[in-house]
N, C-alpha and C. Protein backbone atom coordinates (compact mmCIF):
# COMPACT_ATOMS: atom_id res chain seq x y z
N UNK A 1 55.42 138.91 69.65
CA UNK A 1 55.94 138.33 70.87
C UNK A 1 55.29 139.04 72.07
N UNK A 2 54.94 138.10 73.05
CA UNK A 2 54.02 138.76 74.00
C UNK A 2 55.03 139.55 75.17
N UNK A 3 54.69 140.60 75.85
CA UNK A 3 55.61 141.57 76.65
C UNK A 3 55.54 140.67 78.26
N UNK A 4 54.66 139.95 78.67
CA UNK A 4 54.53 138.86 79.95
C UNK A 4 54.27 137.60 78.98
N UNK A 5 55.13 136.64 79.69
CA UNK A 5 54.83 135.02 79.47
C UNK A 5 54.81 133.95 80.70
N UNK A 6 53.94 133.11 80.63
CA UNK A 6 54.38 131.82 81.19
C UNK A 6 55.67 131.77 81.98
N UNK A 7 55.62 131.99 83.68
CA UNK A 7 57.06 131.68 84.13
C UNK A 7 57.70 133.11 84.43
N UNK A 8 57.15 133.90 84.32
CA UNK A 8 57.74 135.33 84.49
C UNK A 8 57.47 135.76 86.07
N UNK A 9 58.76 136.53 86.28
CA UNK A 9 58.18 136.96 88.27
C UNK A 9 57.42 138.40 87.55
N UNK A 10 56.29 138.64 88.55
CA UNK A 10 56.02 139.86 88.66
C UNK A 10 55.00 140.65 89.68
N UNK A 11 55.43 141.86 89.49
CA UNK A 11 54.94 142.49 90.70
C UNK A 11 52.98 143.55 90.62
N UNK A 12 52.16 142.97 91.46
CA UNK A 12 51.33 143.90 91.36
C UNK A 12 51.36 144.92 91.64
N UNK A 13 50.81 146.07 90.50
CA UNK A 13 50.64 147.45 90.36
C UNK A 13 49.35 148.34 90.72
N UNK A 14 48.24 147.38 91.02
CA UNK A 14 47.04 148.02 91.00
C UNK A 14 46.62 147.18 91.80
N UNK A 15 45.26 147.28 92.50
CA UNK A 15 43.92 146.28 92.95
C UNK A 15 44.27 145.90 94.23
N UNK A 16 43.39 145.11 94.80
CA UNK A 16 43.70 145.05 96.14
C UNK A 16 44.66 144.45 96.47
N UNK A 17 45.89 143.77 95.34
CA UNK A 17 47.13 142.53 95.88
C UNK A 17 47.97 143.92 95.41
N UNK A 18 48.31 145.44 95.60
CA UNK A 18 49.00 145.50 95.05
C UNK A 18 50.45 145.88 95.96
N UNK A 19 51.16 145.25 94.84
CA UNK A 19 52.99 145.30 95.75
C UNK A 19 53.38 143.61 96.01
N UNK A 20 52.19 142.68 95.90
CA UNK A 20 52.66 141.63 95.77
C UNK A 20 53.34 141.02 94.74
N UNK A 21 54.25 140.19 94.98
CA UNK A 21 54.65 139.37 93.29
C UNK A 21 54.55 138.31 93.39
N UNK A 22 54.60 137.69 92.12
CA UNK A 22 54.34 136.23 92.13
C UNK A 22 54.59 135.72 90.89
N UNK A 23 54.85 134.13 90.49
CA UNK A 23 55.16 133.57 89.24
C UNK A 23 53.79 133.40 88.19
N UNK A 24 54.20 133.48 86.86
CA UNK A 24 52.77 133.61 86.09
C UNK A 24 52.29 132.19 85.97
N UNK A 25 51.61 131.67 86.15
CA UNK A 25 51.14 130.37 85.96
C UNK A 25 50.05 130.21 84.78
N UNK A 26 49.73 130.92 83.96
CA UNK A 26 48.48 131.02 82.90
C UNK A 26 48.72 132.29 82.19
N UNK A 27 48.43 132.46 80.57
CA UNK A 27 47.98 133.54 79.93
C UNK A 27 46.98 133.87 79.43
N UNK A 28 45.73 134.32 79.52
CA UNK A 28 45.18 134.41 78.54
C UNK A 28 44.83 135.37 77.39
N UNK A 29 45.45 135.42 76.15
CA UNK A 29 45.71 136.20 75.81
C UNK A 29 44.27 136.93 74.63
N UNK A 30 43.34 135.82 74.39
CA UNK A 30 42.55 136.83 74.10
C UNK A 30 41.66 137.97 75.11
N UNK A 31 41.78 137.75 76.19
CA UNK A 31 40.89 138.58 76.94
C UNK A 31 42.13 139.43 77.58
N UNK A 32 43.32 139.30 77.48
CA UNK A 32 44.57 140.21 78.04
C UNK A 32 44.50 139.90 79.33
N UNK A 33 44.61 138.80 79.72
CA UNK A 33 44.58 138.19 81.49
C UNK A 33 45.45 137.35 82.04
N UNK A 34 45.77 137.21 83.21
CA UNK A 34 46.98 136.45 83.52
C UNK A 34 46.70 136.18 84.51
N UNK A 35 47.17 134.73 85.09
CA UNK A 35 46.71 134.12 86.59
C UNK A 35 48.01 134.11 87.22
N UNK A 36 48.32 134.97 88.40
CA UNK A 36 49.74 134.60 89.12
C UNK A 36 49.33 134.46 90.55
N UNK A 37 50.16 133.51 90.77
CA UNK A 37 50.73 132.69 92.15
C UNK A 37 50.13 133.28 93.27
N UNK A 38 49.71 133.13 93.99
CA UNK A 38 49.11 133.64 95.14
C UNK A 38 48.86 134.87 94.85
N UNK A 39 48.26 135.42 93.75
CA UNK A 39 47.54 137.01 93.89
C UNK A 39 45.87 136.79 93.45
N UNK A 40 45.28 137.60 93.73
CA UNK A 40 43.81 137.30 93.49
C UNK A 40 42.90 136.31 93.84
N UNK A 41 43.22 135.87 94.94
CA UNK A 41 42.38 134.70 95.25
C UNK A 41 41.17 134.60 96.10
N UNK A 42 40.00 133.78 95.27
CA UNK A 42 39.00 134.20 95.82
C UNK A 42 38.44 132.62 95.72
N UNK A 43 37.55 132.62 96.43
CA UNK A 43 36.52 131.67 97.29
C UNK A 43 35.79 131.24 96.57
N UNK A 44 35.71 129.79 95.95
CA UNK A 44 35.27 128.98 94.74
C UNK A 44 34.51 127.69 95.44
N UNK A 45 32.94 127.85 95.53
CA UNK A 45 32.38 126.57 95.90
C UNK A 45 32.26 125.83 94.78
N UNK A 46 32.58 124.68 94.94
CA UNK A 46 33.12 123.32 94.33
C UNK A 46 31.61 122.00 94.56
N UNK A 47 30.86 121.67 93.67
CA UNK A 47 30.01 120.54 93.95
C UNK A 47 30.72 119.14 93.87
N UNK A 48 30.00 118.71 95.44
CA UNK A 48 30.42 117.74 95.56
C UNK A 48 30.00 116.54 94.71
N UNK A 49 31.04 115.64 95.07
CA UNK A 49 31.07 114.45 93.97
C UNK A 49 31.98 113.52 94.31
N UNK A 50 32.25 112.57 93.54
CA UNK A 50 33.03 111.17 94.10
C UNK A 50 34.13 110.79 93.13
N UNK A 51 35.16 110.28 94.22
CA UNK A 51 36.64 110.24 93.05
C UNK A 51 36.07 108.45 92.78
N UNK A 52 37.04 107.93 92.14
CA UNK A 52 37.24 106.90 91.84
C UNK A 52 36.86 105.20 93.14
N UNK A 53 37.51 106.16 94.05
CA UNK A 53 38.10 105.57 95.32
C UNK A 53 36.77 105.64 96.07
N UNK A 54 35.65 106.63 95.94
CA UNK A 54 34.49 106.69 96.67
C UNK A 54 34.71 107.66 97.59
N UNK A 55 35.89 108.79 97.66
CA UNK A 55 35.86 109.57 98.72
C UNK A 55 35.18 110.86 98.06
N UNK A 56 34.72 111.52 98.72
CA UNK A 56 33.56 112.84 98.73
C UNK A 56 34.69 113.70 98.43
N UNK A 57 34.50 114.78 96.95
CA UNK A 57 34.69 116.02 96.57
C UNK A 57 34.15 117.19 96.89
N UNK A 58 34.54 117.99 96.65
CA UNK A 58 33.98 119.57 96.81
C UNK A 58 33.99 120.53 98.03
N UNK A 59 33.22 121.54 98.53
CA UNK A 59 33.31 122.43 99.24
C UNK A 59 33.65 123.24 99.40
N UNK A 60 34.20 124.42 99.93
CA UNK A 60 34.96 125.62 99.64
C UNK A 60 36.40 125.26 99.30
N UNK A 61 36.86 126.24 98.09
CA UNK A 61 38.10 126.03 97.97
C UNK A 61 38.69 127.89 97.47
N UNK A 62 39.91 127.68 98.13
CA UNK A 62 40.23 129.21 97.25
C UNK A 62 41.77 128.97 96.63
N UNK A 63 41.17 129.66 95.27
CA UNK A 63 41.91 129.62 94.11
C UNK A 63 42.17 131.09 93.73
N UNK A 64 43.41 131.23 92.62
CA UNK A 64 43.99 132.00 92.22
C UNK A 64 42.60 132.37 90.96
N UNK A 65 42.29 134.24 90.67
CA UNK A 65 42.06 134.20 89.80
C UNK A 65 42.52 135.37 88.67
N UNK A 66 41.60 135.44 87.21
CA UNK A 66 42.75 135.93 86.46
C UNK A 66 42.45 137.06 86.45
N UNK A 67 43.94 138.36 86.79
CA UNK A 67 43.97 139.83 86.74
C UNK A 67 44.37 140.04 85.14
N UNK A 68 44.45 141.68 84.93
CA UNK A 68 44.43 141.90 83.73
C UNK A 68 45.80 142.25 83.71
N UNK A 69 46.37 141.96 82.42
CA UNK A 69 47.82 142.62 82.38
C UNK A 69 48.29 144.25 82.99
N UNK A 70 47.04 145.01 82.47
CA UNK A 70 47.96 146.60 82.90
C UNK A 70 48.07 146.65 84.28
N UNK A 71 47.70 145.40 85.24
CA UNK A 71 47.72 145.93 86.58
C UNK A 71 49.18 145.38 87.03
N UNK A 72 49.82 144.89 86.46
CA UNK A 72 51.00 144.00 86.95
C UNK A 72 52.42 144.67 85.96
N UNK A 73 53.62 144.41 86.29
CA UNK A 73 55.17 145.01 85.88
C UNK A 73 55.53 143.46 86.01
N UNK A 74 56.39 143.58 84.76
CA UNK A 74 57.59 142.23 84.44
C UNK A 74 58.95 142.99 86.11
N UNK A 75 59.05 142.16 86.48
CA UNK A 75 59.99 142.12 87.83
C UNK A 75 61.41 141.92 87.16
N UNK A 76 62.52 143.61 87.30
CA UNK A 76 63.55 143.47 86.62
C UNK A 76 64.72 143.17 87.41
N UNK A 77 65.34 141.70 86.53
CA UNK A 77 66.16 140.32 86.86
C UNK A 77 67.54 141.44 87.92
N UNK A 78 68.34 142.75 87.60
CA UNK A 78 68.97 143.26 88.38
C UNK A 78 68.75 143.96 89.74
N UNK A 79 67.74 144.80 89.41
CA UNK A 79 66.89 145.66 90.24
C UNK A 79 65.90 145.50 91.37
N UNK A 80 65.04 144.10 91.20
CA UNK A 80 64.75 143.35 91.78
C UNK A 80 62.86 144.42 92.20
N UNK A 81 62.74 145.49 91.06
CA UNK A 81 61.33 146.35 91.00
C UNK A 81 60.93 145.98 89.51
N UNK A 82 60.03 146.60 89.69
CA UNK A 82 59.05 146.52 88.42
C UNK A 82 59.54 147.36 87.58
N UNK A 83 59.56 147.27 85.72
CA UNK A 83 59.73 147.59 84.85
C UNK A 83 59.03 147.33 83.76
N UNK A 84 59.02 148.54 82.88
CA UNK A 84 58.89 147.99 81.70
C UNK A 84 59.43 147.14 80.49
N UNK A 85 58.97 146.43 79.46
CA UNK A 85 59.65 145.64 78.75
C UNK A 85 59.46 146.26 77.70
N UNK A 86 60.66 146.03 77.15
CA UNK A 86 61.19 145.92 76.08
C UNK A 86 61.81 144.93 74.88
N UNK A 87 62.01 145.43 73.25
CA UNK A 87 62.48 144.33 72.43
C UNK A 87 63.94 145.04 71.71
N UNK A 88 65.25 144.07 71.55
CA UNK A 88 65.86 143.92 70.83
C UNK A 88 66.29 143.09 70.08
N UNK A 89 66.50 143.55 68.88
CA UNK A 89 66.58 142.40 67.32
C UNK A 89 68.13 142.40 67.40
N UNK A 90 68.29 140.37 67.23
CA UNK A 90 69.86 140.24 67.37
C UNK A 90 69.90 139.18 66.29
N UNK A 91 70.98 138.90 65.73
CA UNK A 91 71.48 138.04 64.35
C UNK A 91 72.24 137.14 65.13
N UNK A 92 71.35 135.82 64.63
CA UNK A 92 71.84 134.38 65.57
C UNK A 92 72.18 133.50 64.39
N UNK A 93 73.19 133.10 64.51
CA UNK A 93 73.27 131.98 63.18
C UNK A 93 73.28 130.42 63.97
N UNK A 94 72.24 129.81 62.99
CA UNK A 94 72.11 128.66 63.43
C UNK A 94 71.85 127.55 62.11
N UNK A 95 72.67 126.69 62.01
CA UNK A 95 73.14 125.35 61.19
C UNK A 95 73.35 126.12 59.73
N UNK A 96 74.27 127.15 60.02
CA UNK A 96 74.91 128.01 59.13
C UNK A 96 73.69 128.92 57.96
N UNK A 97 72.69 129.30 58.76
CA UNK A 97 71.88 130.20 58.58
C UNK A 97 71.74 131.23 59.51
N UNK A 98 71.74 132.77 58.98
CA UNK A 98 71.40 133.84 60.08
C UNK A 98 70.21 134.17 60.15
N UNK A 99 69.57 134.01 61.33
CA UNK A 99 68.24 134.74 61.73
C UNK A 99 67.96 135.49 62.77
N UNK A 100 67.10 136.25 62.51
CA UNK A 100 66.96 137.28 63.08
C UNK A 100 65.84 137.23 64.06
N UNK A 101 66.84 137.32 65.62
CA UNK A 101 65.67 136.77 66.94
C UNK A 101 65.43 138.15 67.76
N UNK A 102 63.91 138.38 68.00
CA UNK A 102 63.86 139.22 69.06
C UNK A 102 63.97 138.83 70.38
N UNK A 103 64.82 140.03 71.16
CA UNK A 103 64.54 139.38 72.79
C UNK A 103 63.87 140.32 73.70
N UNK A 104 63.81 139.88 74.91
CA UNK A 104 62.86 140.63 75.54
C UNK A 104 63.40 141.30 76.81
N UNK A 105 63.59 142.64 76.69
CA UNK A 105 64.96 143.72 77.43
C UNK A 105 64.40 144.33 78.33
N UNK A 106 64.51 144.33 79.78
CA UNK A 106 63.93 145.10 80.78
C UNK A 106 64.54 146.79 80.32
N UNK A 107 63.87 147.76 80.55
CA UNK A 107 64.01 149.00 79.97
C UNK A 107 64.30 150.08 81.26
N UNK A 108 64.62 149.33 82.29
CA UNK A 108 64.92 150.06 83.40
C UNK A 108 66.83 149.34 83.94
N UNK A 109 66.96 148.57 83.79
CA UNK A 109 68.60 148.12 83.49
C UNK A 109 69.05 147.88 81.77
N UNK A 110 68.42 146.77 81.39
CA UNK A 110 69.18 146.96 79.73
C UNK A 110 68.79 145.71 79.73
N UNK A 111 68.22 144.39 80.79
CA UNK A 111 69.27 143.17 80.91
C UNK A 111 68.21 142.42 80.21
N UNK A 112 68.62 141.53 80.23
CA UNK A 112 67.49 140.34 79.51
C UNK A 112 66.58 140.00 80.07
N UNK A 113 65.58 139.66 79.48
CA UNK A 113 64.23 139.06 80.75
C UNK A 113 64.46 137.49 80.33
């Protein structure tokens, strides 16, 4: 189970956005990278081209791009700072079977992420 997912607030720790937060919008997890919400954004020329309609594409655009996980903290849900994450194993019974779910525990309150 991954320690950041899809949809998570969090706060930068490093690089030039740092102290900003923002929602995760992308993972990528073989290269250990993550694209969030207004952090990292840099200046992407775009070739022009034609929509459907005949109107002209491209030109400068600036987009979000992807930082690496160790520079960023999961943002903890009480505390409202950065933390580390954590896992606890809990026994869920479901359609009268018990299984056994991990969850994912901010380690600076206790609380759930």
């Amino acid at each position: 189970m991954a320690k950041i997912k899809k949809g998570d607030q969090v706060i930068v720790i490093a690089g030039r956005d740092k102290g900003k937060t923002g929602r995760v919008l992308e993972v990528f997890k073989d290269s250990d990278r993550i694209v969030v919400e207004g952090v990292q954004r840099v200046t992407k020329h775009v070739k022009a081209g034609q929509t459907a309609r005949g109107t002209r594409t491209g030109g400068i655009e600036t987009v979000e791009a992807a930082i690496h996980v160790s520079n960023v903290m999961v943002v903890d849900p009480e505390t409202k700072k950065g933390t580390r994450v954590g896992f606890r194993t809990e026994q869920v019974e479901r359609d009268g079977r018990t299984r056994t779910v991990r969850v994912r525990v901010a380690k600076r309150s206790g609380k759930d992420i």
